[in-house]
N, C-alpha and C. Protein backbone atom coordinates (compact mmCIF):
# COMPACT_ATOMS: atom_id res chain seq x y z
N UNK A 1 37.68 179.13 197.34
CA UNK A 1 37.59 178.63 195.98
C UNK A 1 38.82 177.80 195.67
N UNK A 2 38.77 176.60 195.05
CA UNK A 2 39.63 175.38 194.60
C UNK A 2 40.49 176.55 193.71
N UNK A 3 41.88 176.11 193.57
CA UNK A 3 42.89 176.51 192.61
C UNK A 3 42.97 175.27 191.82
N UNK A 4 43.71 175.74 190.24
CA UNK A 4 43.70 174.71 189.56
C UNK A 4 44.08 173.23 189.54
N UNK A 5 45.35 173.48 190.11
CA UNK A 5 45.61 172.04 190.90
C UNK A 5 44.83 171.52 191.61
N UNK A 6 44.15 172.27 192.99
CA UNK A 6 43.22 171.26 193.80
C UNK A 6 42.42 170.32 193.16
N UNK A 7 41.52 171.35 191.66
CA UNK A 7 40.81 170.45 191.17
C UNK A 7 40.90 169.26 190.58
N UNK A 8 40.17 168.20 191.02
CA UNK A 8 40.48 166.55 190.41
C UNK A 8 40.41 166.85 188.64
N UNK A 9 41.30 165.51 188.46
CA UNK A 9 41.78 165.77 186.82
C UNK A 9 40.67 164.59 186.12
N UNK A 10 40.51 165.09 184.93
CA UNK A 10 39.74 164.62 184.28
C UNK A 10 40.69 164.60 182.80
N UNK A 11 40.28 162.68 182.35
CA UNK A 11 40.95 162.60 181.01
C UNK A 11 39.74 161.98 180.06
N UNK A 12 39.80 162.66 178.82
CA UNK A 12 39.04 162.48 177.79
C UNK A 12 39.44 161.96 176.63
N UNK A 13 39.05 160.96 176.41
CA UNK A 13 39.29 159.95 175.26
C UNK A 13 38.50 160.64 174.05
N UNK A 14 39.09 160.94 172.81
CA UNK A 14 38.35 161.75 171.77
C UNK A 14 38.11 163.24 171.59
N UNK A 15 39.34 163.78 172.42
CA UNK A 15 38.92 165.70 172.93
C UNK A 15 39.19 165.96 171.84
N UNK A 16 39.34 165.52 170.27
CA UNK A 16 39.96 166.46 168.97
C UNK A 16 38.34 166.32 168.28
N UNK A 17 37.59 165.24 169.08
CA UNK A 17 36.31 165.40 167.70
C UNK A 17 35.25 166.34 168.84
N UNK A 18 34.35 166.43 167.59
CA UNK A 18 33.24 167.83 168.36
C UNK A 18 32.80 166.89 169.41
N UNK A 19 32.25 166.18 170.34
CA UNK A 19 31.70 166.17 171.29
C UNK A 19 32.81 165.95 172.37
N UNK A 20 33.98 165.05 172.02
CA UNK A 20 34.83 165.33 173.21
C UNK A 20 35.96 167.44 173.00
N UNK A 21 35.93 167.66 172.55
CA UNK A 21 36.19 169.10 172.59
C UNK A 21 35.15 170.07 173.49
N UNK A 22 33.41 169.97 173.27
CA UNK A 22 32.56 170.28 173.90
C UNK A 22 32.19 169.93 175.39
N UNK A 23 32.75 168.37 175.22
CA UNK A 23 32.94 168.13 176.98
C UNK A 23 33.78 168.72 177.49
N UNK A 24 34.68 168.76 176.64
CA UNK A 24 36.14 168.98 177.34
C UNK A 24 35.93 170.59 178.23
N UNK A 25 35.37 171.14 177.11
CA UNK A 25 35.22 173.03 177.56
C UNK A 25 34.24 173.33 178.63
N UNK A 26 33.09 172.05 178.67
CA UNK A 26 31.96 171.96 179.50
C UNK A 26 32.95 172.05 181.19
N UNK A 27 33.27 170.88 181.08
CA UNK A 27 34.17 170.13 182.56
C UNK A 27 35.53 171.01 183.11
N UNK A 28 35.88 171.63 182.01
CA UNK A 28 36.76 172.50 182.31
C UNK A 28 36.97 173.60 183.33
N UNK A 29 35.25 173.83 183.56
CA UNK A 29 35.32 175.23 184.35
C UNK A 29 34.87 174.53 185.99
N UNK A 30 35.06 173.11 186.46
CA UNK A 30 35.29 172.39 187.16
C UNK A 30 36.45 171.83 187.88
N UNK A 31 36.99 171.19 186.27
CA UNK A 31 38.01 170.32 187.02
C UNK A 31 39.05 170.16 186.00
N UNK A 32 40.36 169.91 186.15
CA UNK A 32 41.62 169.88 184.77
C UNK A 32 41.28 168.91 184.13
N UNK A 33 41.29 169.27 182.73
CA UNK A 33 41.05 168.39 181.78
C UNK A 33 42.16 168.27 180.86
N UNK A 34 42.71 166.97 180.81
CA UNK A 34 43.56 165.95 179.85
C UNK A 34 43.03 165.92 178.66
N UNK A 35 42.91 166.09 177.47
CA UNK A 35 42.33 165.57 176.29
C UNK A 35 43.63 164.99 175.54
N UNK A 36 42.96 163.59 175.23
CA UNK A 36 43.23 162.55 174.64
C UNK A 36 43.04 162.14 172.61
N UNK A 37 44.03 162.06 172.07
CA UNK A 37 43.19 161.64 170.78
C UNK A 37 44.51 161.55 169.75
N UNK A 38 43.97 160.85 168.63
CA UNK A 38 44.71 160.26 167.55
C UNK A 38 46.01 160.94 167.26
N UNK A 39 45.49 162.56 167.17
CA UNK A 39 46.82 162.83 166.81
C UNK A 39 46.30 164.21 168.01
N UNK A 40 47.63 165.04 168.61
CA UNK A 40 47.14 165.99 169.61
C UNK A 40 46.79 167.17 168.98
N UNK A 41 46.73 167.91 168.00
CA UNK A 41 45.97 168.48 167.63
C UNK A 41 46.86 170.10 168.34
N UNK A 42 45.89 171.20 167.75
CA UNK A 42 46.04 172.43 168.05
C UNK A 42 45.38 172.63 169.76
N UNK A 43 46.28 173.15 170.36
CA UNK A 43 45.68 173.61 172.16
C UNK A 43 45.16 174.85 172.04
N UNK A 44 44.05 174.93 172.42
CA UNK A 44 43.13 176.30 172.19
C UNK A 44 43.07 177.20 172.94
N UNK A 45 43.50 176.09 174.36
CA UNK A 45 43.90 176.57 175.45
C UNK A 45 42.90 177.09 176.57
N UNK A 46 41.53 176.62 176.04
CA UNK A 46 39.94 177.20 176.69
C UNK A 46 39.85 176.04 177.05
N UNK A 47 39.76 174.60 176.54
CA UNK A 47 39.26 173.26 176.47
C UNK A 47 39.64 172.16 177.37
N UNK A 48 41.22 172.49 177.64
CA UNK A 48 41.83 171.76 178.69
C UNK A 48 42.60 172.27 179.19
N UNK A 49 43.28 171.53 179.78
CA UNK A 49 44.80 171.79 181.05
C UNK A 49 46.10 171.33 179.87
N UNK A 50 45.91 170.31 178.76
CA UNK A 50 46.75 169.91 178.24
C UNK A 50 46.06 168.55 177.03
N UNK A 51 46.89 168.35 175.81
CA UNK A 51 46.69 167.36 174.66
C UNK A 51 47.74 166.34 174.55
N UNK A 52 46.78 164.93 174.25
CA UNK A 52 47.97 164.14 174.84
C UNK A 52 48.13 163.60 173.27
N UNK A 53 48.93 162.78 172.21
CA UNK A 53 48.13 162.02 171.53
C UNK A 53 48.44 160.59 171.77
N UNK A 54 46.90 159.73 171.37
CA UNK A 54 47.05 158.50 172.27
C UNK A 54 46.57 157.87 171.15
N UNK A 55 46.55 156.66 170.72
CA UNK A 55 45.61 155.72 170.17
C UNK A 55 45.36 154.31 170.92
N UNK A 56 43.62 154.28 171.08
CA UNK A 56 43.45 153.56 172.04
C UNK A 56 43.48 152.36 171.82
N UNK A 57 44.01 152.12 170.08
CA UNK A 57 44.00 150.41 169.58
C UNK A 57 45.44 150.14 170.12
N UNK A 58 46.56 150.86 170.58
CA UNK A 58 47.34 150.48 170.87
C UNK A 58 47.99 150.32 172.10
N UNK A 59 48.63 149.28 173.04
CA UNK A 59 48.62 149.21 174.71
C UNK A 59 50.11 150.15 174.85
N UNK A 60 51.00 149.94 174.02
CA UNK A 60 52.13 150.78 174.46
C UNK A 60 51.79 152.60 174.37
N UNK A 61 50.93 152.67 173.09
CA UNK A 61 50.69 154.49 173.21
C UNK A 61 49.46 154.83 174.12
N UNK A 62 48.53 153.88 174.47
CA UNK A 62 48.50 154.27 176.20
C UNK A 62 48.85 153.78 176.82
N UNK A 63 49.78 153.37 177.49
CA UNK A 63 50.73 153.46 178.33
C UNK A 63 51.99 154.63 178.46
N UNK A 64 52.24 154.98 177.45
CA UNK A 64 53.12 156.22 176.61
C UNK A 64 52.28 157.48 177.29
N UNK A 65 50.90 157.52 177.05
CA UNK A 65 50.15 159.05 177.31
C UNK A 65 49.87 158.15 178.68
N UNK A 66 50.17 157.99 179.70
CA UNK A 66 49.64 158.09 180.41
C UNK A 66 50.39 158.23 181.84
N UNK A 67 51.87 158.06 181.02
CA UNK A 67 52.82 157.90 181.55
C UNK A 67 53.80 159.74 181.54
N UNK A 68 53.19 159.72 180.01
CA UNK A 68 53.26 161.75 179.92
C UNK A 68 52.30 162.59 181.01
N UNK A 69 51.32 161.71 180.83
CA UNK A 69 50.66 162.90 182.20
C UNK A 69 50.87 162.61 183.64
N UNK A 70 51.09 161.17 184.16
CA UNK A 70 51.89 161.55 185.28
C UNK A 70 53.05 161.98 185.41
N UNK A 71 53.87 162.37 184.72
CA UNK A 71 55.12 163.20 184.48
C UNK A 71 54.91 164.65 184.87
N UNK A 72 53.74 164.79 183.90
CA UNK A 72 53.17 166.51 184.31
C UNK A 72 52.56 167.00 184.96
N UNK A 73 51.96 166.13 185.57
CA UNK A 73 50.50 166.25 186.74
C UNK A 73 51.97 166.15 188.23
């Protein structure tokens, strides 16, 4: 059986609204999940591996979150 690390990472754009939160918890019991979103919100700690906050109208705050998770990954 894969340990958490082995499993490939998965990042989700929108993990604070109900359908990316529901993916997020779906994919979870797969593979690490990144959730992504406006502001990072409360970690529930069921849903992902980690909360980034990103806004995708802007190129420096993703570049910023994306640059936080290869830091942590």
């Amino acid at each position: 059986m894969n340990t958490a690390a082995q499993n490939p990472l998965v990042v989700i754009t929108g993990a604070g609204g109900n359908i990316g939160k529901t993916l997020a918890l779906a994919l979870s019991k797969f593979f690490r999940v990144i959730g992504l979103d406006r502001s990072d919100g409360p970690d529930d700690g069921k849903s992902s591996d980690g909360n980034y906050e990103m806004d995708l109208t802007s190129f420096e705050s993703v570049q910023s979150a994306f640059e936080q998770i290869a830091q942590n990954e």
